[in-house]
C-alpha atoms as a PDB file:
ATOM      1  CA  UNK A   1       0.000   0.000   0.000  1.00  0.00           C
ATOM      2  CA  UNK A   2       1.375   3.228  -0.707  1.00  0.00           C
ATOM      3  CA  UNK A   3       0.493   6.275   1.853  1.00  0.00           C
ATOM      4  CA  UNK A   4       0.032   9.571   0.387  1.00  0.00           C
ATOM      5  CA  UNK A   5      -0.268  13.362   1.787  1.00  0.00           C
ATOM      6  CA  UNK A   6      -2.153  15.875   0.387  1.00  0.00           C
ATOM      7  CA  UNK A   7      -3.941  19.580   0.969  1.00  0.00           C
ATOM      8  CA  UNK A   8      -7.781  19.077   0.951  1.00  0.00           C
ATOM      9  CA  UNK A   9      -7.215  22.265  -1.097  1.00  0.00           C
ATOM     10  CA  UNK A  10      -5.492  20.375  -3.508  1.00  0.00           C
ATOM     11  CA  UNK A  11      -7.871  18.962  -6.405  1.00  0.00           C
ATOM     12  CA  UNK A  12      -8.956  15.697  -6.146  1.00  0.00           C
ATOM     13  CA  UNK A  13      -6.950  12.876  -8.522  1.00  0.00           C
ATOM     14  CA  UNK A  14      -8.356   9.490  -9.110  1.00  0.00           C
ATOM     15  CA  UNK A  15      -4.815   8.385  -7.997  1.00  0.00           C
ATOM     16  CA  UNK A  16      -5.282   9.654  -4.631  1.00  0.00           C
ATOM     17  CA  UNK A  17      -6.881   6.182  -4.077  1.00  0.00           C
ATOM     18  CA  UNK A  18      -8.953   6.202  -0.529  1.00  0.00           C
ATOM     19  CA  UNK A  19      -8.572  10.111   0.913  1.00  0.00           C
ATOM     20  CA  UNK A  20      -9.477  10.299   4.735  1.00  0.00           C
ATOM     21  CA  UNK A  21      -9.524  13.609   6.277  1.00  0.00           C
ATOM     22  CA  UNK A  22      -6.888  13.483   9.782  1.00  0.00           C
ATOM     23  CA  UNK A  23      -7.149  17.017  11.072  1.00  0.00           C
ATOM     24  CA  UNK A  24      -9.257  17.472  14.143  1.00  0.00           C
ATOM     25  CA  UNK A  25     -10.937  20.643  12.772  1.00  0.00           C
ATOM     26  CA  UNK A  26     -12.964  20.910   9.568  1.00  0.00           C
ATOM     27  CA  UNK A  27     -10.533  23.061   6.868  1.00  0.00           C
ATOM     28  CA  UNK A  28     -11.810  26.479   6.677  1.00  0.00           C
ATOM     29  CA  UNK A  29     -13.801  27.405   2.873  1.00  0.00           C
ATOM     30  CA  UNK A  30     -13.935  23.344   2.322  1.00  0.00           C
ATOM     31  CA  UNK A  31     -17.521  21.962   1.637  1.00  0.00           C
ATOM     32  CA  UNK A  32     -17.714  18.280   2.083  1.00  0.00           C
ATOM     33  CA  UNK A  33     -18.883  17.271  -1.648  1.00  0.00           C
ATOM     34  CA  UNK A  34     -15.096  18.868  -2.690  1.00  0.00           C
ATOM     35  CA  UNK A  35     -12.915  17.003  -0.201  1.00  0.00           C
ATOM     36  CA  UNK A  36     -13.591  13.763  -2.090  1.00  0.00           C
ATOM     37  CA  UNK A  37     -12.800  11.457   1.513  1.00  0.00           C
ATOM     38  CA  UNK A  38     -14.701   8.901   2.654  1.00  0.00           C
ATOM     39  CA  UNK A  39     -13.918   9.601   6.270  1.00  0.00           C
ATOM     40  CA  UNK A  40     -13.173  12.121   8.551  1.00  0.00           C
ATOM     41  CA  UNK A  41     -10.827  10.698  11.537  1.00  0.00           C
ATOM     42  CA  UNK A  42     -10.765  13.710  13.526  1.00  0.00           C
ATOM     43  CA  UNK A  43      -9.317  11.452  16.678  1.00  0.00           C
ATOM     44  CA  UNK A  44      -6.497  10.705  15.305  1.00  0.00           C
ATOM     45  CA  UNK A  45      -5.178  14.036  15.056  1.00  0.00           C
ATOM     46  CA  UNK A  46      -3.351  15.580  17.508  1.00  0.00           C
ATOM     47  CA  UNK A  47      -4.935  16.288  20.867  1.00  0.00           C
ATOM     48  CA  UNK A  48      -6.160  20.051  20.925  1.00  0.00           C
ATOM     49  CA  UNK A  49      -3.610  20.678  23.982  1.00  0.00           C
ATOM     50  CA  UNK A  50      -0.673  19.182  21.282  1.00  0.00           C
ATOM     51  CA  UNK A  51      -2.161  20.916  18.767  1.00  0.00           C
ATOM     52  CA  UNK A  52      -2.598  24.408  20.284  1.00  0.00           C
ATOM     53  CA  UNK A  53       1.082  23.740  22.097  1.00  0.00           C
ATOM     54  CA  UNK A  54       2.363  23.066  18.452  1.00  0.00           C
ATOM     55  CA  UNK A  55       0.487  25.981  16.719  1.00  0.00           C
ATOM     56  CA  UNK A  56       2.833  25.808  13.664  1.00  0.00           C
ATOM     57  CA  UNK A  57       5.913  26.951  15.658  1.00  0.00           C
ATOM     58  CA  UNK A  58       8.517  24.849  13.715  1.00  0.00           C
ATOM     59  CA  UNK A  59      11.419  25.180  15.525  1.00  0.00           C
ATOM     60  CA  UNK A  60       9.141  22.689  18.051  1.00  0.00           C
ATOM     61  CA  UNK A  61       9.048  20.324  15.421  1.00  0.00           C
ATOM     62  CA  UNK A  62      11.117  17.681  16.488  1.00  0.00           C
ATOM     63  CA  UNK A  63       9.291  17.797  20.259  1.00  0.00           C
ATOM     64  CA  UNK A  64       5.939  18.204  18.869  1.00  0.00           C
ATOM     65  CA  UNK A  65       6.789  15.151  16.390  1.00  0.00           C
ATOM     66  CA  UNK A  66       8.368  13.308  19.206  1.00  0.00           C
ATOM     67  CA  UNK A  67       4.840  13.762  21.136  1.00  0.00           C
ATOM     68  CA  UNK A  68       2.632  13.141  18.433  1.00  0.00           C
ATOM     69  CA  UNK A  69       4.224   9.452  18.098  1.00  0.00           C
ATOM     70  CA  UNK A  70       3.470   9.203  21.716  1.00  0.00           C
ATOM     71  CA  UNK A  71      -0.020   9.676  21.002  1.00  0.00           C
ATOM     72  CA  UNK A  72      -0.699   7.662  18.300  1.00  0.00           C
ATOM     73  CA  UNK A  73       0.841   4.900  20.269  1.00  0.00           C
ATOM     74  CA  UNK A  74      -2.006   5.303  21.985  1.00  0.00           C
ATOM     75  CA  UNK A  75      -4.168   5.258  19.213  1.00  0.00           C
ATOM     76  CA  UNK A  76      -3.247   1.820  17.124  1.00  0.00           C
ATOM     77  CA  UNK A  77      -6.659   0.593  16.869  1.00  0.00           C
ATOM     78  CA  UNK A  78      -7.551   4.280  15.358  1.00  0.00           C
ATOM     79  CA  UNK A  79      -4.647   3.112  12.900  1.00  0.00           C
ATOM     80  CA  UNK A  80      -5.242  -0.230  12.303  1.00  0.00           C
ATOM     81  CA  UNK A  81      -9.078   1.246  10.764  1.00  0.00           C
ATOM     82  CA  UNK A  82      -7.373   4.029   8.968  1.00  0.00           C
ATOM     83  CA  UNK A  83      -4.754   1.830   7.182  1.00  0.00           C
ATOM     84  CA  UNK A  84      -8.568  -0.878   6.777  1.00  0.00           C
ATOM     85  CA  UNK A  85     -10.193   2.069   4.937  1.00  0.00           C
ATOM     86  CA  UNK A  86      -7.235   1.647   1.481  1.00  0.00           C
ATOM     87  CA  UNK A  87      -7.096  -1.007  -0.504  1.00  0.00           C
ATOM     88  CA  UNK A  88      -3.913   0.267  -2.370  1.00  0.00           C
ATOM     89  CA  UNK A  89      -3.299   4.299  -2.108  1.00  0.00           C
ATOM     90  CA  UNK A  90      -4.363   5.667   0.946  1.00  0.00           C
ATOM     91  CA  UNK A  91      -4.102   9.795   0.953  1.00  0.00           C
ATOM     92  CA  UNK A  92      -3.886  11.506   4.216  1.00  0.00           C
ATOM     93  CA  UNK A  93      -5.539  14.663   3.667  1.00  0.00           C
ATOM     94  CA  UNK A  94      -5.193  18.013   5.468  1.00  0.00           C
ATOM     95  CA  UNK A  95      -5.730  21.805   6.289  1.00  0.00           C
ATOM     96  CA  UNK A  96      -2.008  23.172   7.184  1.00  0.00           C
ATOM     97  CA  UNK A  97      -0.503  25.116   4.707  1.00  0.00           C
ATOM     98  CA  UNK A  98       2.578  24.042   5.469  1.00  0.00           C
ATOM     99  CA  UNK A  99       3.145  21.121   3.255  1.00  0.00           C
ATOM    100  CA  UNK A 100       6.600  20.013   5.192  1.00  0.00           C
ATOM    101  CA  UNK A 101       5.654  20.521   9.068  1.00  0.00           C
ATOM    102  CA  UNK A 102       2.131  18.875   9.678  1.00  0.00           C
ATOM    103  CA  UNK A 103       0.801  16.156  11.343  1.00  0.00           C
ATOM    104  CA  UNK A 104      -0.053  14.183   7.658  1.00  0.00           C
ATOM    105  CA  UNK A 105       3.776  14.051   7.414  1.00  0.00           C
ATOM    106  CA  UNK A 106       4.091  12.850  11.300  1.00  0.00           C
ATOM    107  CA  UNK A 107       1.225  10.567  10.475  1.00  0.00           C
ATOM    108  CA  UNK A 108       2.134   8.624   7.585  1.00  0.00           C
ATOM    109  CA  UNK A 109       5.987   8.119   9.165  1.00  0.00           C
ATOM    110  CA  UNK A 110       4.438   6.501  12.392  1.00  0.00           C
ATOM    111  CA  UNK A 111       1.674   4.289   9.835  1.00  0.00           C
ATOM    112  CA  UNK A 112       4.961   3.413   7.552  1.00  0.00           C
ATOM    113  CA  UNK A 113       6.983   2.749  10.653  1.00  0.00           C
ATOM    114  CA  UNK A 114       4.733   0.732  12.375  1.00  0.00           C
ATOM    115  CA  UNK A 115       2.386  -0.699   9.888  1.00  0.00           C
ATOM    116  CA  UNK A 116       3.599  -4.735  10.497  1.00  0.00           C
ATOM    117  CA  UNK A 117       2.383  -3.583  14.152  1.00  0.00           C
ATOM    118  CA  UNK A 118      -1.127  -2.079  13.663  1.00  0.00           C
END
């Protein structure tokens, strides 16, 4: 399976395979009908009190990353159904504008890392 990353504001590809939504608020100027997911795992995201310590400050990123791992440790079952959802691309898809320093990029290293595990 391969695991993708994308903007929801992005247009949707048919190569984008399964898109699931894995910010825990709802992109701003985004109606439903154009994100093209199937699902919207908001709990997987990072907690708001990681997410609001985080706020985009990237010279935290190695912490924040560090912490988000920690969660989502906590969270296999949450990805064991996001990896059930693809049957061969799955695209993480989120807000952030930064396309280098978001949790989709934390996200699919702790699926790829771990995905014999979940």
């Amino acid at each position: 399976m391969n695991i993708n990353i994308k903007r929801v504001y992005t247009p949707w590809n048919p190569e984008d395979g399964t898109r699931i939504l894995v910010d825990r608020l709802w992109p701003r100027g985004i109606k439903k009908e154009d994100a093209h997911i199937i699902a919207w795992m908001k709990d997987i995201a990072p907690s708001n009190e990681l997410r609001k310590w985080f706020h985009h400050d990237y010279n935290n990123w190695n912490e924040f990353k560090e912490k988000y791992f920690n969660e989502l440790e906590m969270k296999k079952d949450l990805c064991h159904q996001l990896i059930a959802y693809a049957e061969n691309n799955l695209t993480l898809v989120y807000g952030s504008k930064n396309e280098m320093y978001n949790q989709a990029v934390v996200l699919k290293e702790f699926l790829e890392a771990n995905i014999k595990n979940i």
